[in-house]
C-alpha atoms as a PDB file:
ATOM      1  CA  UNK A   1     246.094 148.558  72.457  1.00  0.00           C
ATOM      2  CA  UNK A   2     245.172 145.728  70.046  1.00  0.00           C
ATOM      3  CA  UNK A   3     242.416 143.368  70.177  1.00  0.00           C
ATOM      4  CA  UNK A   4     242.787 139.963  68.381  1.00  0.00           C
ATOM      5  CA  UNK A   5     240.527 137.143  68.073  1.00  0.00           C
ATOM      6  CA  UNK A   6     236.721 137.383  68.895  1.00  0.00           C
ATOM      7  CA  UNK A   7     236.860 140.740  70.259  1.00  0.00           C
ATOM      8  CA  UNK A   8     237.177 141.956  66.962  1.00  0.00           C
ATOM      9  CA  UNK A   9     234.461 143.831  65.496  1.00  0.00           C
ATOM     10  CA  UNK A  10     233.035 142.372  62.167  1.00  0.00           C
ATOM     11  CA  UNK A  11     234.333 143.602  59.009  1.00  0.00           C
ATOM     12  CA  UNK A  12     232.069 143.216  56.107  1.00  0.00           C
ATOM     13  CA  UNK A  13     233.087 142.801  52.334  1.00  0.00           C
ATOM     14  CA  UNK A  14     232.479 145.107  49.369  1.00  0.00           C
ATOM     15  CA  UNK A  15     231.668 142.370  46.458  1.00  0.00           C
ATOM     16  CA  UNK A  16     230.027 143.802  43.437  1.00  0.00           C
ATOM     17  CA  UNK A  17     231.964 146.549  41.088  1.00  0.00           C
ATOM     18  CA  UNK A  18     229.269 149.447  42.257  1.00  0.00           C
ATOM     19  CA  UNK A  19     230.255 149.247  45.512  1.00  0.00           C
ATOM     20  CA  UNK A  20     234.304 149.629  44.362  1.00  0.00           C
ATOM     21  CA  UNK A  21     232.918 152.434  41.942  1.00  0.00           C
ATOM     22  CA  UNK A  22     230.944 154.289  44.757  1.00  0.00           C
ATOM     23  CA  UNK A  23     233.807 154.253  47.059  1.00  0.00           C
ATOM     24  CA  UNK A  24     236.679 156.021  44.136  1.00  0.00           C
ATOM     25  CA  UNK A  25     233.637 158.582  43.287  1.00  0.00           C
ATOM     26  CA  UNK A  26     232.874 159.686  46.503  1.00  0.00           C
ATOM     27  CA  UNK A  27     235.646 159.123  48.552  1.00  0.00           C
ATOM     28  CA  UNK A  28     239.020 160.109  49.661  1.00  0.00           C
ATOM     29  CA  UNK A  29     241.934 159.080  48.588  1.00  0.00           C
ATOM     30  CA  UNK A  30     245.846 158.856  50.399  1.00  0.00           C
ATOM     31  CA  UNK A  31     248.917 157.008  48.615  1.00  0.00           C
ATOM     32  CA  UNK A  32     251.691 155.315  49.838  1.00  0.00           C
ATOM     33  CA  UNK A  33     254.886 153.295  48.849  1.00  0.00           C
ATOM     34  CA  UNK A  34     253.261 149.734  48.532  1.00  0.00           C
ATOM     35  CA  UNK A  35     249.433 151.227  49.235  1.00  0.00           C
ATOM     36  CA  UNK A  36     246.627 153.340  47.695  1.00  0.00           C
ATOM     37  CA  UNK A  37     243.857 153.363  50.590  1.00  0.00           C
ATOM     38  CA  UNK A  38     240.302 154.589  49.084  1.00  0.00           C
ATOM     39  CA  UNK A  39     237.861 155.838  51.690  1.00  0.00           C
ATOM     40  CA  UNK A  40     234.095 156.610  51.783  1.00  0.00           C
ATOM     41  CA  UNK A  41     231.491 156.928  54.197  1.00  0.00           C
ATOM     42  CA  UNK A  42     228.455 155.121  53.400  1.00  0.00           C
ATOM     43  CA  UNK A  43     226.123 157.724  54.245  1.00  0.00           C
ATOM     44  CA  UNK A  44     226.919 160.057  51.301  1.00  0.00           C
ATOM     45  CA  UNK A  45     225.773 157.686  48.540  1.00  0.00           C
ATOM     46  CA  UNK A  46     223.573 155.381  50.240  1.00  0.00           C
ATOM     47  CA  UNK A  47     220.537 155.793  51.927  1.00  0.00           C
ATOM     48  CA  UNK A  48     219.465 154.330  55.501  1.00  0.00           C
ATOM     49  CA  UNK A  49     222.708 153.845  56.469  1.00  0.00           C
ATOM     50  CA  UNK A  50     223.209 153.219  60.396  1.00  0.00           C
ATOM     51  CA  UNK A  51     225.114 156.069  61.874  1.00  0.00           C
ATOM     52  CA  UNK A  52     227.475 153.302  63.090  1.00  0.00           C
ATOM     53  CA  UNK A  53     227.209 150.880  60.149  1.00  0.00           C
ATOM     54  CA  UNK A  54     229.806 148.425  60.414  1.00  0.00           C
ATOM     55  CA  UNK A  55     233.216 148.216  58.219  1.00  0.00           C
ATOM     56  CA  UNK A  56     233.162 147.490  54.952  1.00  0.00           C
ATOM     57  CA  UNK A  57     236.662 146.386  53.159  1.00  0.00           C
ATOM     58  CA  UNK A  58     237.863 145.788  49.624  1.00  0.00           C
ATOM     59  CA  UNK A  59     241.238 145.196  47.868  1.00  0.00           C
ATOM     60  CA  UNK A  60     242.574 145.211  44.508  1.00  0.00           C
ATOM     61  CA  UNK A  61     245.574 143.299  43.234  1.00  0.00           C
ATOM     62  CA  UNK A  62     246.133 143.666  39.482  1.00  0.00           C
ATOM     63  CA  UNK A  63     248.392 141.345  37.165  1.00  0.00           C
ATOM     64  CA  UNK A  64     251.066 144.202  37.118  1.00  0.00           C
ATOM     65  CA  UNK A  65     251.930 142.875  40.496  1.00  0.00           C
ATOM     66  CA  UNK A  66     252.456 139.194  40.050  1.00  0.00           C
ATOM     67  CA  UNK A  67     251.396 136.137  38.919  1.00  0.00           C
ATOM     68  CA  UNK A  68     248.220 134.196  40.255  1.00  0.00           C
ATOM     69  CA  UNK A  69     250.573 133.075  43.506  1.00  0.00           C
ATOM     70  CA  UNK A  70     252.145 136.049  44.342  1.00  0.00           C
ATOM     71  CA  UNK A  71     248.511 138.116  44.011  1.00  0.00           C
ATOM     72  CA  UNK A  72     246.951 135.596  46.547  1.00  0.00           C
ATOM     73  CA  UNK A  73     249.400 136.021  48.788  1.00  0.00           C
ATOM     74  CA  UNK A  74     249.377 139.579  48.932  1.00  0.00           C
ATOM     75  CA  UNK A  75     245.400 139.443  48.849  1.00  0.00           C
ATOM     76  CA  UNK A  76     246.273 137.258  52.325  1.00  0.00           C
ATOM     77  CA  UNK A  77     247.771 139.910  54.126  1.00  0.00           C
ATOM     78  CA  UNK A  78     245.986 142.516  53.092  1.00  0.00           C
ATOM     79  CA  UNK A  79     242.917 140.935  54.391  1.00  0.00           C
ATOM     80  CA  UNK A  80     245.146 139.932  57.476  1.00  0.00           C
ATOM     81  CA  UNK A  81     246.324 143.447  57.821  1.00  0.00           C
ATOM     82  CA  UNK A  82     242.549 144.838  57.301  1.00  0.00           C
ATOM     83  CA  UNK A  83     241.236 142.619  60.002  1.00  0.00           C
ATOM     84  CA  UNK A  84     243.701 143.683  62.282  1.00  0.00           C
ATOM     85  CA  UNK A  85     244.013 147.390  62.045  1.00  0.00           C
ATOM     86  CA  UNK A  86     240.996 148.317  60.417  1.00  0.00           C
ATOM     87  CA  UNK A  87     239.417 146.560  63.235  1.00  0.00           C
ATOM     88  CA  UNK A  88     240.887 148.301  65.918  1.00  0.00           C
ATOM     89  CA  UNK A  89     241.760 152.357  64.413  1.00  0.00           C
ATOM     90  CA  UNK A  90     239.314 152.754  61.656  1.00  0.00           C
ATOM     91  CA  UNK A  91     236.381 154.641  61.360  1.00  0.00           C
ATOM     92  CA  UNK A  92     233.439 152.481  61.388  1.00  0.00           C
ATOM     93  CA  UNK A  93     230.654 153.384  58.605  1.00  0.00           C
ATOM     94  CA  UNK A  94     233.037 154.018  56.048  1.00  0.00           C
ATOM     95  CA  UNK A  95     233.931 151.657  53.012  1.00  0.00           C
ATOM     96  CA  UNK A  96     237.918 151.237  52.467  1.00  0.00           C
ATOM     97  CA  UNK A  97     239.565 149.438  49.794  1.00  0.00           C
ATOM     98  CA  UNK A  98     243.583 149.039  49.438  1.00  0.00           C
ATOM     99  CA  UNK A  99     244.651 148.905  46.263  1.00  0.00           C
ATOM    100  CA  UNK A 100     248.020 147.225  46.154  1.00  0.00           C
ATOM    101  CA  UNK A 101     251.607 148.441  44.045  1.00  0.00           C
ATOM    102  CA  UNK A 102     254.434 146.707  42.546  1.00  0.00           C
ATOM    103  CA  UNK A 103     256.296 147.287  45.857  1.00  0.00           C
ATOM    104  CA  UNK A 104     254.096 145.654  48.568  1.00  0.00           C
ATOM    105  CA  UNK A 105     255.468 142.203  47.037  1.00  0.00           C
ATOM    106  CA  UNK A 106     258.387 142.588  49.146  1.00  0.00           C
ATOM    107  CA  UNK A 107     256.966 143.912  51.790  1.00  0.00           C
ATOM    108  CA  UNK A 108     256.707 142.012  55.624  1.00  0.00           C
ATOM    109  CA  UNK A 109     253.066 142.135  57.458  1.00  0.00           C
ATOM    110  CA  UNK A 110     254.446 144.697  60.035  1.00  0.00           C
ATOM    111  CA  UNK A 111     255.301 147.088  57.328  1.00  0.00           C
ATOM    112  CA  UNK A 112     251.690 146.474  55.411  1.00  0.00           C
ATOM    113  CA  UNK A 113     250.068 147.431  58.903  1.00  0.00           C
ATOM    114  CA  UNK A 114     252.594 150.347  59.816  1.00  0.00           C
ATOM    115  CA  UNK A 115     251.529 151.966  56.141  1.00  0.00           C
ATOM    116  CA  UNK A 116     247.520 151.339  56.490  1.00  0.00           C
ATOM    117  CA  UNK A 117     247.546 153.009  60.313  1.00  0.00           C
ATOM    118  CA  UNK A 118     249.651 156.065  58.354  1.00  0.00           C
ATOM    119  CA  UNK A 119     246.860 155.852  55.369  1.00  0.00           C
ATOM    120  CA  UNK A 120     244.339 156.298  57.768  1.00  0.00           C
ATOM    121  CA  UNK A 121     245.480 158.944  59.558  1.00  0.00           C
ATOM    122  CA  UNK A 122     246.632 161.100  55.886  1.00  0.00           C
ATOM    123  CA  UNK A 123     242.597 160.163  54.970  1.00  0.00           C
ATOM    124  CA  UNK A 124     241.095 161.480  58.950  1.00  0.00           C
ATOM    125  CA  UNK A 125     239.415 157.989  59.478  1.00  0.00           C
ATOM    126  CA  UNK A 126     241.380 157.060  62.159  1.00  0.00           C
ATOM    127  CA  UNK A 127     239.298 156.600  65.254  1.00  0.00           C
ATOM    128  CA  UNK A 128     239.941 158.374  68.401  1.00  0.00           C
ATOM    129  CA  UNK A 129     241.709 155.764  71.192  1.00  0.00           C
ATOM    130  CA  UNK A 130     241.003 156.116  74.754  1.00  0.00           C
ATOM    131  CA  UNK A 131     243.971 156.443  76.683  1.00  0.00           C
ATOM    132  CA  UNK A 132     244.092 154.046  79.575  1.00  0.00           C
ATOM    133  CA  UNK A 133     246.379 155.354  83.123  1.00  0.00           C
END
């Protein structure tokens, strides 16, 4: 099930170059076609960390991929596509940042989110659902 709109919980942003830094040295790593997903929990580099901390996200689009248009608009649905799945299947506590490939140009929404839920499950940060009879 998939919750949209205000029932989301808050996703915060990983701004400063430590923070990107902290997540490739201590974290995991899982690659696919038109995504690298980079995963760390908090807790293992910094200190008085709530146990359920909120989730942090980050992406990187390089100039291999595009020109200044065609990076924004994949920077658009990657933070679409964080919102909505890291939102409802990720771990929360843990930093993630998608790091996008020369592939994901082409690539629809449904297929961005369809590769992140696989990344998260190939890096054991996706959260437990409660099945509803």
């Amino acid at each position: 099930m998939i919750i949209s709109g205000s029932d989301l919980p808050i996703i915060g942003k990983l701004r400063n170059h430590t923070e990107f830094v902290n997540v490739s040295k201590y974290g995991n790593k899982a690659i696919a076609d038109g995504i690298i997903l980079r995963v760390a929990k908090r807790q293992t580099y910094e200190q008085n960390v709530p146990k359920n901390e909120k989730i942090r996200l980050g992406h990187i689009v390089t100039k291999k991929i595009g020109k200044a248009v065609i990076r924004n608009k994949i920077k658009r649905k990657l933070r679409v596509a964080g919102r909505i799945i890291l939102a409802n299947y990720a771990k929360p506590g843990y930093d993630y940042v998608l790091i996008s490939r020369k592939k994901i140009v082409d690539y629809p929404l449904d297929k961005i989110n369809s590769e992140l839920l696989i990344l998260l499950k190939n890096t054991n940060t996706l959260k437990k659902q409660k099945i509803i009879h």
